[in-house]
Protein backbone atom coordinates (compact mmCIF):
# COMPACT_ATOMS: atom_id res chain seq x y z
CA UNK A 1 -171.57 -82.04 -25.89
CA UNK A 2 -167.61 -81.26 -25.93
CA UNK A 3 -168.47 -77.90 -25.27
CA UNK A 4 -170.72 -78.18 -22.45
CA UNK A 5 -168.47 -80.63 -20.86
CA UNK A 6 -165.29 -77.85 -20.92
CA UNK A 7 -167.75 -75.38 -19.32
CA UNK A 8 -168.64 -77.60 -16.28
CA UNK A 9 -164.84 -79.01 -15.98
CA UNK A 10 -164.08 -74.92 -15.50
CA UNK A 11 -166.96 -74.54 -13.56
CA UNK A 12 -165.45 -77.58 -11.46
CA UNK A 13 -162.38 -75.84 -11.49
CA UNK A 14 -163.19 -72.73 -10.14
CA UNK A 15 -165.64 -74.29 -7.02
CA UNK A 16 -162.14 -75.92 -6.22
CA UNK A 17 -159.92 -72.35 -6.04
CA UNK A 18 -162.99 -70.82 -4.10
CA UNK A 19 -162.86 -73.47 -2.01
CA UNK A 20 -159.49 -73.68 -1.13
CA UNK A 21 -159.20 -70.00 -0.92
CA UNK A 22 -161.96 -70.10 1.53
CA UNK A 23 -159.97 -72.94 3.42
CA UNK A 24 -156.68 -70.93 3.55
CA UNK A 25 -158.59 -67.65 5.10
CA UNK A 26 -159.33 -69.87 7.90
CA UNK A 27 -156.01 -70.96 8.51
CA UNK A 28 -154.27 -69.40 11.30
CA UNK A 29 -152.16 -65.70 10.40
CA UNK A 30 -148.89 -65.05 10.80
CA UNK A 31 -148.92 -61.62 10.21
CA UNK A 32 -146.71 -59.05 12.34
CA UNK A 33 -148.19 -57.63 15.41
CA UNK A 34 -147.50 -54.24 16.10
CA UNK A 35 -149.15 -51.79 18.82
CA UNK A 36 -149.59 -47.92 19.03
CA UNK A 37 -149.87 -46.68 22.57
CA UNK A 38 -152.59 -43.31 22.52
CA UNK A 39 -153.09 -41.04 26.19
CA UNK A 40 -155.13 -38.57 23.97
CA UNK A 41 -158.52 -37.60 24.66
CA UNK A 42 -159.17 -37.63 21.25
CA UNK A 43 -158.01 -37.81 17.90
CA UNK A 44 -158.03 -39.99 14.82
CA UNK A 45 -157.10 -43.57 13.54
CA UNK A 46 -156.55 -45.03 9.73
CA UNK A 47 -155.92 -48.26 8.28
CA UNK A 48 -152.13 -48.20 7.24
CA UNK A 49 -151.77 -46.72 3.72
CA UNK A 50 -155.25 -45.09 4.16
CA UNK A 51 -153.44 -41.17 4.45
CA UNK A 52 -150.64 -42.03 1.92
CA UNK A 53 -153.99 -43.07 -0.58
CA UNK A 54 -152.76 -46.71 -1.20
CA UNK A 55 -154.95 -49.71 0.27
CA UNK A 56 -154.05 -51.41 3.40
CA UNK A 57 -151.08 -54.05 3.38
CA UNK A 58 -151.73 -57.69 3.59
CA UNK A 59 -151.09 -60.00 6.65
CA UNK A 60 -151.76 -56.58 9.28
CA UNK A 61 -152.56 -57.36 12.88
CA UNK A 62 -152.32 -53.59 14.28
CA UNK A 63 -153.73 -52.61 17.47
CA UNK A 64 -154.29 -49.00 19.13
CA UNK A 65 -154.56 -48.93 23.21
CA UNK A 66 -156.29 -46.07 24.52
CA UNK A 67 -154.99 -45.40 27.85
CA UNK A 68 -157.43 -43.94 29.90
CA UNK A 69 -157.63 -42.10 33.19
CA UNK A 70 -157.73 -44.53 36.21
CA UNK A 71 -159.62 -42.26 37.92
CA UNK A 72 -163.24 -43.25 36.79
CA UNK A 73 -164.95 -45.03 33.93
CA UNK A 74 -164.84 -43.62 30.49
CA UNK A 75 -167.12 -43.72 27.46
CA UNK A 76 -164.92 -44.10 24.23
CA UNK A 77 -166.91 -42.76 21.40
CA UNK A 78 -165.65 -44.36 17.73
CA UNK A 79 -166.99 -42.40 14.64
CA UNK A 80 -165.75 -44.34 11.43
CA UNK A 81 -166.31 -42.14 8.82
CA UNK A 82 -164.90 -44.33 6.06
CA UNK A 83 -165.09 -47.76 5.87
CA UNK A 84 -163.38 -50.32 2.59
CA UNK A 85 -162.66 -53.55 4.25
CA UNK A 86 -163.05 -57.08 2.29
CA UNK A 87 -166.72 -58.12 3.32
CA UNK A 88 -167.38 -61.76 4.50
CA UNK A 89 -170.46 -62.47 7.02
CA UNK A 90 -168.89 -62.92 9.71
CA UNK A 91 -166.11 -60.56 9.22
CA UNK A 92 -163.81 -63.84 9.81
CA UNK A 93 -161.09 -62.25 7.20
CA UNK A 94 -160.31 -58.48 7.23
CA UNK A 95 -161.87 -56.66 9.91
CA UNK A 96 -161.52 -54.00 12.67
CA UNK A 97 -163.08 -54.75 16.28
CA UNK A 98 -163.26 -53.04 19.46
CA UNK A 99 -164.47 -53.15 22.84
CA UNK A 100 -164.56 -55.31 25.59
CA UNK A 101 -163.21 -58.65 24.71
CA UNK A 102 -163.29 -57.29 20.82
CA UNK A 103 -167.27 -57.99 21.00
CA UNK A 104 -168.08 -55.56 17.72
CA UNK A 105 -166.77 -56.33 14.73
CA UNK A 106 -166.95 -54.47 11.77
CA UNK A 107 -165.85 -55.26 7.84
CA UNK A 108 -167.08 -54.58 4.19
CA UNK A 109 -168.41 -50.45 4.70
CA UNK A 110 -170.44 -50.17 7.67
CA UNK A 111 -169.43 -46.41 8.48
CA UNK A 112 -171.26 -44.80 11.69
CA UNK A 113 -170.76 -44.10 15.50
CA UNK A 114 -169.86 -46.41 18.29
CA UNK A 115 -169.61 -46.87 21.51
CA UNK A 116 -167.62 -48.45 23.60
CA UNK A 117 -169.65 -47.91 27.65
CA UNK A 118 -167.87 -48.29 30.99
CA UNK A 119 -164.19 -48.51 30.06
CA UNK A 120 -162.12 -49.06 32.66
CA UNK A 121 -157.62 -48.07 31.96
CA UNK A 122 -157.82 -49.17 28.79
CA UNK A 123 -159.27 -50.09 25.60
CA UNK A 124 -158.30 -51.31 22.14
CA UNK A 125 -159.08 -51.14 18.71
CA UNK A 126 -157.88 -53.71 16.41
CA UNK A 127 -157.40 -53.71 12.90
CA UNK A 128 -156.54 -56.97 10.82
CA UNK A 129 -155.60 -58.51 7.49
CA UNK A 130 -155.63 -61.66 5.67
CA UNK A 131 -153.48 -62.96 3.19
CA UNK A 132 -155.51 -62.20 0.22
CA UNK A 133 -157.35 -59.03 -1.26
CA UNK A 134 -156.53 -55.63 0.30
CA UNK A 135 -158.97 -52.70 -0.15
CA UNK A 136 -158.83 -49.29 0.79
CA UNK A 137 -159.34 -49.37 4.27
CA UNK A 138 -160.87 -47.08 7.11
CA UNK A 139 -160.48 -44.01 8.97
CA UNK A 140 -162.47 -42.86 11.75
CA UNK A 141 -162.35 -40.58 14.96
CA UNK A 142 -162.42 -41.22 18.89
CA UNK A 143 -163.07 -39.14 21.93
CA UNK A 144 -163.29 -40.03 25.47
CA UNK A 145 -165.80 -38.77 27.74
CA UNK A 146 -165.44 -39.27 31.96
CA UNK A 147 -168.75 -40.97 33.37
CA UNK A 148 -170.22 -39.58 36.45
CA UNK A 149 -168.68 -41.53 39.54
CA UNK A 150 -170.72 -41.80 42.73
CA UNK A 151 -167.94 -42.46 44.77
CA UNK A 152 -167.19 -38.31 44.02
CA UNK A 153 -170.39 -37.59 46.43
CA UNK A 154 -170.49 -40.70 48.99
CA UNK A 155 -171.87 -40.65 52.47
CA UNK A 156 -169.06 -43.39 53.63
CA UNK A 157 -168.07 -42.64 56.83
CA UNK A 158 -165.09 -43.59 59.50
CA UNK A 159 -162.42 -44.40 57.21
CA UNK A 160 -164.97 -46.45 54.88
CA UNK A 161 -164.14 -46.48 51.28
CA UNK A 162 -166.16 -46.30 48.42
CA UNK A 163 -166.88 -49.43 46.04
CA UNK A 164 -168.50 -47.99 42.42
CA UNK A 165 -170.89 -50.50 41.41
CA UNK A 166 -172.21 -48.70 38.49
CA UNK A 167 -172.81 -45.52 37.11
CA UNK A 168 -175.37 -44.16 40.10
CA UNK A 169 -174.83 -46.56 42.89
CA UNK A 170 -172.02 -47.26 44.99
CA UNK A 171 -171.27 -49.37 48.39
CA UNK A 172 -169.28 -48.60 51.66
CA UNK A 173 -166.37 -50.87 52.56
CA UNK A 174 -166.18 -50.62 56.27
CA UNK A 175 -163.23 -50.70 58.84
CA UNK A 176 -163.64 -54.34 60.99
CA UNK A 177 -164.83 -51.55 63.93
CA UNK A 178 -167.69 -50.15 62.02
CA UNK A 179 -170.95 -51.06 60.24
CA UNK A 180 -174.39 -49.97 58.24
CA UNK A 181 -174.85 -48.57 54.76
CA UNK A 182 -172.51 -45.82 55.39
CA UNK A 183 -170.39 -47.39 57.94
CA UNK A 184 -171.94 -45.76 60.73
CA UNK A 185 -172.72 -47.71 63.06
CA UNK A 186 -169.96 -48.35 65.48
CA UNK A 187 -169.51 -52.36 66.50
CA UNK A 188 -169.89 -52.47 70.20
CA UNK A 189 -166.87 -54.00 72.30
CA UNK A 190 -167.34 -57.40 73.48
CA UNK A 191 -165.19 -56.39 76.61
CA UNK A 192 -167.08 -54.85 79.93
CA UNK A 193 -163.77 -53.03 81.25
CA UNK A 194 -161.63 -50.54 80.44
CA UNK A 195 -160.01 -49.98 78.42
CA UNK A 196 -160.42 -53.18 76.71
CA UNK A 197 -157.15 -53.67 74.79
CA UNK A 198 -156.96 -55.43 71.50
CA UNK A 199 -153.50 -55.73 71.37
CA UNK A 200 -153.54 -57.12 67.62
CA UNK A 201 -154.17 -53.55 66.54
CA UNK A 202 -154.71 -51.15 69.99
CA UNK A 203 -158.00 -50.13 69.76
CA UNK A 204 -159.73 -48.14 72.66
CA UNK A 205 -163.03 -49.32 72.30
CA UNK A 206 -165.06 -46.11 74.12
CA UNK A 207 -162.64 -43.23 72.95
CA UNK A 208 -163.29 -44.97 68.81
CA UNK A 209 -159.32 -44.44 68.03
CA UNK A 210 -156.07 -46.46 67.80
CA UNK A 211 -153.80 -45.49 70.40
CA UNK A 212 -150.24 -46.86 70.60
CA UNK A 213 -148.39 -48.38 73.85
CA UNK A 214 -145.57 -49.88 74.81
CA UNK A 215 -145.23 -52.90 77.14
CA UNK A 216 -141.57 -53.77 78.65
CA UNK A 217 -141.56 -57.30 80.03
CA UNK A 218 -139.67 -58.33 82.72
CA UNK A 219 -138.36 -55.96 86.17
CA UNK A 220 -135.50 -54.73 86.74
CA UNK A 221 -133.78 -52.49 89.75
């Protein structure tokens, strides 16, 4: 009976450390932030400690911001080759997310390729670390690839510029003097003489240009 007892007071026992331990993972982190700043194409990223052989610290919160060309979209491509982070389901306590809004998440060894589509400037890969249990960490590989841009062969027209609204399709942002898909179409004049002067910006109607004038009030000998 004694003996029994003793094993379900230290079964008791250790519900209550899981427990708690599962409450203080929860708890908010005060570990350091830090940030590394990356313009190359491509390259690789590690835990910290992964190259020196040592498992990642405790309490890490580090992020890498790959600075892309504003010139067009990019694919980011994200091969982890290793992967040694403390597992949980949700990966709630060590983990290392990326792409938009940090909407993958990764944590215990789930080594493969991702892919982060449609990055715009900038993206960012986060790695972080609770309190408790370090492992050995991760290492993986990035490239960046340009995604076609339709704006590179529009049909816009008359000073219209080019909107991308995805990969294949694109939209003409017309001038207040011109219309249709490709801006065009020309917006008639409401005036019946001319030249009909629109002095808020001096457009000649008929000739379809801006021409400058100058008025001088008043007379004078």
């Amino acid at each position: 009976m004694g003996g029994s007892y003793t094993i379900f007071l230290i079964l008791l026992f250790c519900f209550y450390i899981n427990g708690e331990i599962l409450k203080l993972k929860r708890e908010k982190r005060e570990a350091i932030a830090s940030n590394v700043d990356i313009t190359a194409t491509q390259g690789s990223i590690s835990s910290p400690g992964f190259q020196d052989g040592v498992n990642y610290p405790l309490n890490v919160d580090k992020t890498w911001t790959l600075h892309l060309p504003k010139d067009s979209a990019y694919s980011v491509t994200l091969n982890i080759t290793f992967m040694d982070i403390e597992e949980e389901a949700k990966c709630e306590w060590d983990f290392l997310e990326f792409d938009k809004d940090y909407s993958q998440r990764l944590c215990g060894s789930r080594t493969g390729v991702y892919t982060v589509e449609s990055a715009y400037k900038e993206t960012k890969i986060r790695f972080v670390s609770d309190f408790y249990m370090a492992k050995r960490g991760f290492t993986a590989y990035y490239s960046i690839e340009r995604l076609a841009n339709p704006c590179d062969k529009s049909q816009c027209v008359n000073n219209g510029s080019c909107s991308r609204l995805s990969n294949s399709d694109y939209k003409c942002i017309c001038s207040k003097h011109y219309t249709g898909k490709y801006c065009q179409e020309f917006k008639k004049s409401e005036c019946e003489s001319y030249p009909c002067l629109i002095f808020e910006d001096n457009f000649d109607f008929i000739n379809h240009h801006v021409w400058e004038h100058e008025i001088t009030l008043g007379g004078g000998g």
